[in-house]
PDB file of N, CA and C in Angstrom:
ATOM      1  N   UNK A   1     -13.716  22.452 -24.042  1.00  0.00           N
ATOM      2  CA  UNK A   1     -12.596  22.613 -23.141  1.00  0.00           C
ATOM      3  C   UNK A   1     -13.072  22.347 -21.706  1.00  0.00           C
ATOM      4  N   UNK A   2     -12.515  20.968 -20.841  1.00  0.00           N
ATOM      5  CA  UNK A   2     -12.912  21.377 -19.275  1.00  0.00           C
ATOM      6  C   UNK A   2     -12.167  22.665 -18.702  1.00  0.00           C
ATOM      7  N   UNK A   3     -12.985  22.619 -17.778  1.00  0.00           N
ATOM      8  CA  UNK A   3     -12.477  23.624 -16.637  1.00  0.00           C
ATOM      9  C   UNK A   3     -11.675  22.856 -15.585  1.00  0.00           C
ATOM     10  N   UNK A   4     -10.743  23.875 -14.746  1.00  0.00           N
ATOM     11  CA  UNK A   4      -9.681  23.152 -13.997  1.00  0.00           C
ATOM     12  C   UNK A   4     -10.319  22.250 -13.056  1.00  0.00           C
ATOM     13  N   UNK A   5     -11.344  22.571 -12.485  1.00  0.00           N
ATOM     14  CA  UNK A   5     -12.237  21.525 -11.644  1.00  0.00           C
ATOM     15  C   UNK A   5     -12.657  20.536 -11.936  1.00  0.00           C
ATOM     16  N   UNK A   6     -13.150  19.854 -13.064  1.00  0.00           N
ATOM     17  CA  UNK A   6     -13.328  19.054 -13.883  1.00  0.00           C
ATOM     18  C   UNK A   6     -12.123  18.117 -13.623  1.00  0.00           C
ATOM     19  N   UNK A   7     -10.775  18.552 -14.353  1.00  0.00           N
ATOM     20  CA  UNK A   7      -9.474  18.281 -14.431  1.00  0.00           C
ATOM     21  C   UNK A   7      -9.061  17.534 -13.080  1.00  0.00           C
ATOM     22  N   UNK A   8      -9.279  18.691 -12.085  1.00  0.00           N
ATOM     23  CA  UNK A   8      -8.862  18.477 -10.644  1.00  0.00           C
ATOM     24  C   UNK A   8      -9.758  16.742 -10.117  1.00  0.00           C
ATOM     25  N   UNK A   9     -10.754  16.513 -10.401  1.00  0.00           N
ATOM     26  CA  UNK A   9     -11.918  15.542  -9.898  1.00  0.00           C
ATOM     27  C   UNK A   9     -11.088  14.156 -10.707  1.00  0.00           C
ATOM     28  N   UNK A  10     -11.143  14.596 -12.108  1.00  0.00           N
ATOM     29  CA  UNK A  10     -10.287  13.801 -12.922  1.00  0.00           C
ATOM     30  C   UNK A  10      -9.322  12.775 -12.253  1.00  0.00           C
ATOM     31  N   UNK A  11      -8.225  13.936 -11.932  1.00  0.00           N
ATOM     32  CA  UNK A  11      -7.031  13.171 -11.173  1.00  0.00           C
ATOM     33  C   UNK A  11      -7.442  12.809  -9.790  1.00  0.00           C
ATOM     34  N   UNK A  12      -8.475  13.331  -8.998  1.00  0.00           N
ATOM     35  CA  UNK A  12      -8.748  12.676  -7.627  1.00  0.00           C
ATOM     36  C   UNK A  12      -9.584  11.447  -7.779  1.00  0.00           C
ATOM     37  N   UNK A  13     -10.410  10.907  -8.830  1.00  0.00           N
ATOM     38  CA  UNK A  13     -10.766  10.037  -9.134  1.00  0.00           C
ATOM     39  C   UNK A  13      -9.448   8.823  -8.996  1.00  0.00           C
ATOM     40  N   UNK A  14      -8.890   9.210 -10.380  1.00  0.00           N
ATOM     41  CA  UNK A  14      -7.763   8.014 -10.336  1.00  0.00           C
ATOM     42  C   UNK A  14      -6.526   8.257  -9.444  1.00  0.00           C
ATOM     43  N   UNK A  15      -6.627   8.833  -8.459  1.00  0.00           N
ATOM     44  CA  UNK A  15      -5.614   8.675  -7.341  1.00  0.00           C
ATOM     45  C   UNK A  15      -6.280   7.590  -6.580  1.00  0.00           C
ATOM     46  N   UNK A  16      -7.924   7.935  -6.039  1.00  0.00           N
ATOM     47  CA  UNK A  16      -8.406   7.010  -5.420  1.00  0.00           C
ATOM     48  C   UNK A  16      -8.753   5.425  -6.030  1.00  0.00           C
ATOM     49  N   UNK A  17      -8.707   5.620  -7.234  1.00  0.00           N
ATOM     50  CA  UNK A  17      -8.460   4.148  -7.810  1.00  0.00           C
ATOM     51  C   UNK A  17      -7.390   3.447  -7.562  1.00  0.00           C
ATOM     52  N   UNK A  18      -5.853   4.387  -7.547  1.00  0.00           N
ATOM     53  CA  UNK A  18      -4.680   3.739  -7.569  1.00  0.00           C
ATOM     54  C   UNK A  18      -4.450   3.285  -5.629  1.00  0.00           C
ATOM     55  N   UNK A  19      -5.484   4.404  -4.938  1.00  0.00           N
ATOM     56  CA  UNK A  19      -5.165   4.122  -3.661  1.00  0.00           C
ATOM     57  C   UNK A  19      -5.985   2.623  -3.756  1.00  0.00           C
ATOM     58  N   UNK A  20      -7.496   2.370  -4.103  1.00  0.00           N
ATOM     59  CA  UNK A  20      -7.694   1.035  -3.700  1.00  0.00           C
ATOM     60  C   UNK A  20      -7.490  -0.098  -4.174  1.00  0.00           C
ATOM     61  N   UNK A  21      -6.586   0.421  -5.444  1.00  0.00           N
ATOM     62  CA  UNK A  21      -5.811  -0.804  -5.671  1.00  0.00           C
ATOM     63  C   UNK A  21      -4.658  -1.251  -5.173  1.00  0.00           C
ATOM     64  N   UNK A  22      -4.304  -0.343  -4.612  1.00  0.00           N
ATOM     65  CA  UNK A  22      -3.156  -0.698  -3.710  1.00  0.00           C
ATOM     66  C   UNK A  22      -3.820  -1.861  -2.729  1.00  0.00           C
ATOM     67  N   UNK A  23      -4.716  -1.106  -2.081  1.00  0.00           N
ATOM     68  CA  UNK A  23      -4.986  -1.614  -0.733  1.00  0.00           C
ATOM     69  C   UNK A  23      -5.633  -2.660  -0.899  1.00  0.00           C
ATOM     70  N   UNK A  24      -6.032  -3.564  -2.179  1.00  0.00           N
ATOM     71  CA  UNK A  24      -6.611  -4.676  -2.586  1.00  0.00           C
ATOM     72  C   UNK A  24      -5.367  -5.482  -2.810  1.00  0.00           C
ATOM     73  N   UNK A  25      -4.490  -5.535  -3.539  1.00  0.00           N
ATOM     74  CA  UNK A  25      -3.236  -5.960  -4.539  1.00  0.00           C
ATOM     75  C   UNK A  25      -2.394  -6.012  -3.276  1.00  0.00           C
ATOM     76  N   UNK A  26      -1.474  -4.912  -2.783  1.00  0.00           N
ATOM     77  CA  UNK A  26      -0.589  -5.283  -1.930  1.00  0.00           C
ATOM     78  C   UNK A  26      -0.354  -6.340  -0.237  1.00  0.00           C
ATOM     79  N   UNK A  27      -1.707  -6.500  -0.015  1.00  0.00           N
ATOM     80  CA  UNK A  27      -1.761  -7.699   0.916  1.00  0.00           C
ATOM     81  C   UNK A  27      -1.887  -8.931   0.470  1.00  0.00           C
ATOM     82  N   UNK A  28      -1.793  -9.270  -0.921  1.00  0.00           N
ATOM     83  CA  UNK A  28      -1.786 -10.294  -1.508  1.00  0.00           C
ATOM     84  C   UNK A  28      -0.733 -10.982  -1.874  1.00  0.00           C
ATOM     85  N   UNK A  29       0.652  -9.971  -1.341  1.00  0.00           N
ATOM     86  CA  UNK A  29       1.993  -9.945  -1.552  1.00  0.00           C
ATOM     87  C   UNK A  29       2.605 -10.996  -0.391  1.00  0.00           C
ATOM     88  N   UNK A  30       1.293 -11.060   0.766  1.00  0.00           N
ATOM     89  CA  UNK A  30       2.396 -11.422   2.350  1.00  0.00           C
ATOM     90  C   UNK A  30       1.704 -12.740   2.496  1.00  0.00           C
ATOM     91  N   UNK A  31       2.263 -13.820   3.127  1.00  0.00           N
ATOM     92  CA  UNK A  31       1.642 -15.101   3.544  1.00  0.00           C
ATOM     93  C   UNK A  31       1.187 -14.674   5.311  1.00  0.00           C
ATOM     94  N   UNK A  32       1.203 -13.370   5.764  1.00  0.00           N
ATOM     95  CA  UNK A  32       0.153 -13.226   6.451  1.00  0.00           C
ATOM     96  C   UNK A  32      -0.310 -12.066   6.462  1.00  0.00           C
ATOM     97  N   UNK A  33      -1.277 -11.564   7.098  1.00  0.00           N
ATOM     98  CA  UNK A  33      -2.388 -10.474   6.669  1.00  0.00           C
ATOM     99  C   UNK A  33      -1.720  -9.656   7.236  1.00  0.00           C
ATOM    100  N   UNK A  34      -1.930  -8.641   6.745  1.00  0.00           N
ATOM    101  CA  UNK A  34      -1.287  -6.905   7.017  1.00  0.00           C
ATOM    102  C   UNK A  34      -2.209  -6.192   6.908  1.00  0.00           C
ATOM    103  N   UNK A  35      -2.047  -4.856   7.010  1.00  0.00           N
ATOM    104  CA  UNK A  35      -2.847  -3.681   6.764  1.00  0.00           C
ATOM    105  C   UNK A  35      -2.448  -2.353   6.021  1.00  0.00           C
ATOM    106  N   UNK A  36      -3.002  -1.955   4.595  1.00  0.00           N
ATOM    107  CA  UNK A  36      -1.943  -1.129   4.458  1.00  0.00           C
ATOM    108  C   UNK A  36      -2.434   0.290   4.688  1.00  0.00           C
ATOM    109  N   UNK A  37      -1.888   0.868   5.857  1.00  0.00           N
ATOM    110  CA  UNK A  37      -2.498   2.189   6.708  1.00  0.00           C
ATOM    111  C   UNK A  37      -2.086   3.631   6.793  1.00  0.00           C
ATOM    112  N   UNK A  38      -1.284   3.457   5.505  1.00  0.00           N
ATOM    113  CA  UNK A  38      -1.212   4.590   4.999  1.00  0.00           C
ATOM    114  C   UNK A  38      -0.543   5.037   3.312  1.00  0.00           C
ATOM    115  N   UNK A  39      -1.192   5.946   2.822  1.00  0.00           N
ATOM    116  CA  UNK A  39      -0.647   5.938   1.234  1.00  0.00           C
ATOM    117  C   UNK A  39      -0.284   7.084   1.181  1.00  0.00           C
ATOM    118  N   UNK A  40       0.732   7.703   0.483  1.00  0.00           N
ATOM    119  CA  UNK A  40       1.039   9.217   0.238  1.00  0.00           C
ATOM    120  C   UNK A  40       1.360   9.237  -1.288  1.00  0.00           C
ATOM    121  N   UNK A  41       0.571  10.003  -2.172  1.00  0.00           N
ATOM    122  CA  UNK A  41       1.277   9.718  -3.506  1.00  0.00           C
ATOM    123  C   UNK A  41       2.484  11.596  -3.532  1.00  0.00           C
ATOM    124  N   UNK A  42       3.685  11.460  -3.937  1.00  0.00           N
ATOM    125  CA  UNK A  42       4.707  12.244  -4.011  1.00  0.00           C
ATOM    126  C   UNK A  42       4.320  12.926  -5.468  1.00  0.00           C
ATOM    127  N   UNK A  43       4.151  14.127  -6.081  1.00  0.00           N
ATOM    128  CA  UNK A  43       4.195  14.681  -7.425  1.00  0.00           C
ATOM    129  C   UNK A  43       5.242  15.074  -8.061  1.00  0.00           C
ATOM    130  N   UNK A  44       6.372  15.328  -6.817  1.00  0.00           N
ATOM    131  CA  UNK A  44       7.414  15.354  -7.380  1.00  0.00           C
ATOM    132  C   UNK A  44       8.403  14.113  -8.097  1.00  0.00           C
ATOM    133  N   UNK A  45       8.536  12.950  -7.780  1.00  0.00           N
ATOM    134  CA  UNK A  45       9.159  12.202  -7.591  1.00  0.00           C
ATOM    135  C   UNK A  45       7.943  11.214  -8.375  1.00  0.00           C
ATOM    136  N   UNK A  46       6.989  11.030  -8.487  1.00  0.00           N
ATOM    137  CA  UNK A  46       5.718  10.771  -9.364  1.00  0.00           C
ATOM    138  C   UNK A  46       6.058   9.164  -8.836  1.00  0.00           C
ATOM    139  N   UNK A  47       5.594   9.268  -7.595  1.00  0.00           N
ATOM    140  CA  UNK A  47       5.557   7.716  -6.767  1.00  0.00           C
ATOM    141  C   UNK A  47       4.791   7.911  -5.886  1.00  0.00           C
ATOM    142  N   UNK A  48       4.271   7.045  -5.288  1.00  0.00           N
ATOM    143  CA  UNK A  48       3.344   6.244  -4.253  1.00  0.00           C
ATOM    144  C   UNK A  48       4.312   5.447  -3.414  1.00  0.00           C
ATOM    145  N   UNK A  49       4.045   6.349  -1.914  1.00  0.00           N
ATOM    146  CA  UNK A  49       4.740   6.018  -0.605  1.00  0.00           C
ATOM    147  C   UNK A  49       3.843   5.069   0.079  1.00  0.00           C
ATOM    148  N   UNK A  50       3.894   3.962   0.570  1.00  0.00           N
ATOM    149  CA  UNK A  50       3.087   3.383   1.454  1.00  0.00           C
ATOM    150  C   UNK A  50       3.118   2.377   2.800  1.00  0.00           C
ATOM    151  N   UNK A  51       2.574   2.972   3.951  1.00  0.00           N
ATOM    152  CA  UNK A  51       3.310   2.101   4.792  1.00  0.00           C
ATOM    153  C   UNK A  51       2.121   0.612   4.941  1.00  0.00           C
ATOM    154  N   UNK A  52       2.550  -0.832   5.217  1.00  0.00           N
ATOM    155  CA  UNK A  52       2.525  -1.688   5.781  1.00  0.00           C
ATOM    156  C   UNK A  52       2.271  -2.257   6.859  1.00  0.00           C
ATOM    157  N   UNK A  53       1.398  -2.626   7.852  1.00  0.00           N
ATOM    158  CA  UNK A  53       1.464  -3.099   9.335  1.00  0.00           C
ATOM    159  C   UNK A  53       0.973  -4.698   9.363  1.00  0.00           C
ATOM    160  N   UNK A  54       1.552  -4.887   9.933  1.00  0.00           N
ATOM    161  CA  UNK A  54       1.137  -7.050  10.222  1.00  0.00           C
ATOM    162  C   UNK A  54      -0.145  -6.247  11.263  1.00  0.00           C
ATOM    163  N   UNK A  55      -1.027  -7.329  10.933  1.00  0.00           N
ATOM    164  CA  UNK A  55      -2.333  -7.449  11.711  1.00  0.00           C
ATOM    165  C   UNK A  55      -2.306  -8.346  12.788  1.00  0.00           C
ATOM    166  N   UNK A  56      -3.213  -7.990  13.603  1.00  0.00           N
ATOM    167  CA  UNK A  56      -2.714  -8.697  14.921  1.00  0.00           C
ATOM    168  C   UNK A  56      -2.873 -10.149  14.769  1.00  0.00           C
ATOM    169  N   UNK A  57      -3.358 -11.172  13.574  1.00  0.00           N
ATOM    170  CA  UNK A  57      -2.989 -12.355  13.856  1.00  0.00           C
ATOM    171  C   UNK A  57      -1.763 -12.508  13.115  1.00  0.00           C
ATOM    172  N   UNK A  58      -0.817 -11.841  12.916  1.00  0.00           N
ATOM    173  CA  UNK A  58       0.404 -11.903  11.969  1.00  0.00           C
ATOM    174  C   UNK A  58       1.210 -12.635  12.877  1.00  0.00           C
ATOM    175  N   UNK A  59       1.298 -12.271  14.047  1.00  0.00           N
ATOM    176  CA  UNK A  59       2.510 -13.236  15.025  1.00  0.00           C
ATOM    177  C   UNK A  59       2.288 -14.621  14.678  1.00  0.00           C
ATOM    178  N   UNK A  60       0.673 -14.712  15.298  1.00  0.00           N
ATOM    179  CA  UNK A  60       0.558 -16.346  15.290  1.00  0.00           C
ATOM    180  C   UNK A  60       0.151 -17.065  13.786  1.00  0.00           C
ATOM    181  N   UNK A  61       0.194 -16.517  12.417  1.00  0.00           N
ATOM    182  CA  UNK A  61       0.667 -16.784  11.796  1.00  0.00           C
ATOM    183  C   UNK A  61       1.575 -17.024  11.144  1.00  0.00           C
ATOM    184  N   UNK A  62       2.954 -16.485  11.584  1.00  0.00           N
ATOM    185  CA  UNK A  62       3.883 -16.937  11.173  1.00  0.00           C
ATOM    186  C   UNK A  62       4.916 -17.557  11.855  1.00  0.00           C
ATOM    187  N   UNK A  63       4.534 -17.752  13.172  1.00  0.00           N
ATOM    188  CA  UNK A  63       4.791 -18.632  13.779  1.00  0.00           C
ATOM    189  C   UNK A  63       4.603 -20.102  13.681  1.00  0.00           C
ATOM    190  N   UNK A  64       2.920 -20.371  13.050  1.00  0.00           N
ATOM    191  CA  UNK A  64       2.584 -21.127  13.015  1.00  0.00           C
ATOM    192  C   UNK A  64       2.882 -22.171  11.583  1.00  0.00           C
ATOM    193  N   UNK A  65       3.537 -21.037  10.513  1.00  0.00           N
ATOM    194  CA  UNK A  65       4.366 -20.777   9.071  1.00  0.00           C
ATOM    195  C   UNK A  65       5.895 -21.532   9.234  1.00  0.00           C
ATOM    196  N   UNK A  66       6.163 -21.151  10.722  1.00  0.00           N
ATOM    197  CA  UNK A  66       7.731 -21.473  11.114  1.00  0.00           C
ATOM    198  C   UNK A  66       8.014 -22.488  12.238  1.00  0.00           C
ATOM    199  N   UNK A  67       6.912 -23.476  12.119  1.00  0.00           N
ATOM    200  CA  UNK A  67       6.850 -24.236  13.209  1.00  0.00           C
ATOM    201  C   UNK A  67       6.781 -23.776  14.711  1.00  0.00           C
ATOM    202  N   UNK A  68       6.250 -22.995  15.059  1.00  0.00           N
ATOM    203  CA  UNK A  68       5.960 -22.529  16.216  1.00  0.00           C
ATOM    204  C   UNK A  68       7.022 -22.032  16.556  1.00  0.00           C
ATOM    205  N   UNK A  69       8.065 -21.069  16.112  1.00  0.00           N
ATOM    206  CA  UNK A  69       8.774 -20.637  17.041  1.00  0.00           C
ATOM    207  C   UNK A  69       8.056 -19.022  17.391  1.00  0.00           C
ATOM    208  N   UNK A  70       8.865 -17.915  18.071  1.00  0.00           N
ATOM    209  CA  UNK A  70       8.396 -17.086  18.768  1.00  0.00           C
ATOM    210  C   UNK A  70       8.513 -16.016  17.908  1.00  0.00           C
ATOM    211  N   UNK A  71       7.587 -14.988  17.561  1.00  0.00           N
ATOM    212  CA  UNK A  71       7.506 -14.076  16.892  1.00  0.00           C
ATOM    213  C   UNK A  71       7.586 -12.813  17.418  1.00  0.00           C
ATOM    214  N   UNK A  72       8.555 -11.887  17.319  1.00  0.00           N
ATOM    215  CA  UNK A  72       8.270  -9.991  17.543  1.00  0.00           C
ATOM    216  C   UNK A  72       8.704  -9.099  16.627  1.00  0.00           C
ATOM    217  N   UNK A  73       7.427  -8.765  16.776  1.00  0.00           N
ATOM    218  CA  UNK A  73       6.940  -7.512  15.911  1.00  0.00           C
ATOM    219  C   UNK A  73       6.910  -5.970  16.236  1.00  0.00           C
ATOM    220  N   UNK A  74       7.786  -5.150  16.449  1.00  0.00           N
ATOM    221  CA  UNK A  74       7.523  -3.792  16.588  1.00  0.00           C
ATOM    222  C   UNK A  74       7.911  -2.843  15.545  1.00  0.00           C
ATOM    223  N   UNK A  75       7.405  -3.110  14.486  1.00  0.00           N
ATOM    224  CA  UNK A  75       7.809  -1.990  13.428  1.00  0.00           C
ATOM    225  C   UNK A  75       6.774  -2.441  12.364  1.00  0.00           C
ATOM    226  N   UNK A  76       7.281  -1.476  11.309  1.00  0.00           N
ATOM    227  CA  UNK A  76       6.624  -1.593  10.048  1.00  0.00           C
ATOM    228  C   UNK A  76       6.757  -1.749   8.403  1.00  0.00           C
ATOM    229  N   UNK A  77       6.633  -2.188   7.818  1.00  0.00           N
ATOM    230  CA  UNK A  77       7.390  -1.731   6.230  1.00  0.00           C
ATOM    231  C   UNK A  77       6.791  -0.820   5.515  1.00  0.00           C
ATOM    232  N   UNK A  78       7.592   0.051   4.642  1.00  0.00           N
ATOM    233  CA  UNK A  78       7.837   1.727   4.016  1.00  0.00           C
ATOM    234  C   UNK A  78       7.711   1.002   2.501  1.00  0.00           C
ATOM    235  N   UNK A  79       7.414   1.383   1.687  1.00  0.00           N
ATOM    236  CA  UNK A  79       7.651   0.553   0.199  1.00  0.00           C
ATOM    237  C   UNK A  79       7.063   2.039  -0.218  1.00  0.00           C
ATOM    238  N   UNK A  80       8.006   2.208  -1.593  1.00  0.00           N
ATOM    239  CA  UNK A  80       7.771   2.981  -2.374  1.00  0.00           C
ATOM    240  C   UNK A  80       7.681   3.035  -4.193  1.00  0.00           C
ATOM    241  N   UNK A  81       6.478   3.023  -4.523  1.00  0.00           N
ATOM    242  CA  UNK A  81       6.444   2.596  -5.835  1.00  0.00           C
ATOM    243  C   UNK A  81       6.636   3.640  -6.893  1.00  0.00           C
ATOM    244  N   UNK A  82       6.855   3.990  -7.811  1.00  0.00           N
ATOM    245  CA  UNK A  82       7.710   4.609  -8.746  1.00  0.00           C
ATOM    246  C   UNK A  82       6.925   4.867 -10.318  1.00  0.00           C
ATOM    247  N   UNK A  83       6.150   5.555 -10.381  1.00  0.00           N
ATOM    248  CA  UNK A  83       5.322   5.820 -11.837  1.00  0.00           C
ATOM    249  C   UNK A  83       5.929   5.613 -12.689  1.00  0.00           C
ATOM    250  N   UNK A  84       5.807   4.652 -13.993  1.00  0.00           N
ATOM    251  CA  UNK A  84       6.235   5.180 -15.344  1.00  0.00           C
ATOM    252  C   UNK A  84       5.402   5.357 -16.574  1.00  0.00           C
ATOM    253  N   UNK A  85       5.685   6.214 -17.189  1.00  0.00           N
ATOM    254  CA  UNK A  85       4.823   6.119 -18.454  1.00  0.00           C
ATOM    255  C   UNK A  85       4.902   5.495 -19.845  1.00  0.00           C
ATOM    256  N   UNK A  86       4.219   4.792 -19.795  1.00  0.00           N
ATOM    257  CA  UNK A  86       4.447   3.935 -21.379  1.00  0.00           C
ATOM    258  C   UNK A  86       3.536   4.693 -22.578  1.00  0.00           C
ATOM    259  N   UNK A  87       4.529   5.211 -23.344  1.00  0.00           N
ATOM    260  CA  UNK A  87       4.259   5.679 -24.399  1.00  0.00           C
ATOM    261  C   UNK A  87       4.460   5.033 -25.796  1.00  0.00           C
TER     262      UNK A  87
END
């Protein structure tokens, strides 16, 4: 039988797996580089909150994506992913 500590390491293990797979996988999503700078996993709701930021060559990449027109950026994207279990 483990003990709850055991258990506890268990799940902090594969949280931090699911965090760096995030943070590997989801910038692979954008045709320009981002950062993803923050993760919250929810237990209630058994999802992964995560915010998004364009990196500072993001302007002049997608500018340069859109024929040079002018790029602004003051915000961020929220994405929230959603656990399921396959049984």
């Amino acid at each position: 039988m483990t003990s709850l500590n055991e258990e506890m390491a268990d799940v902090q293990t594969e949280i931090d797996r699911v965090r760096d797979r995030i943070r590997t996988d989801v910038p692979t999503l954008f045709k320009f580089d981002v950062t993803v700078s923050q993760i919250e996993y929810n237990a209630t709701n058994n999802s992964v909150t995560l915010t998004v930021e364009p990196s500072s060559n993001a302007r002049t990449q997608i500018s340069d994506e859109f024929g040079g027109v002018r790029v602004k950026m003051e915000d961020q994207l929220t994405f929230e992913f959603q656990f399921s279990s396959q049984e």
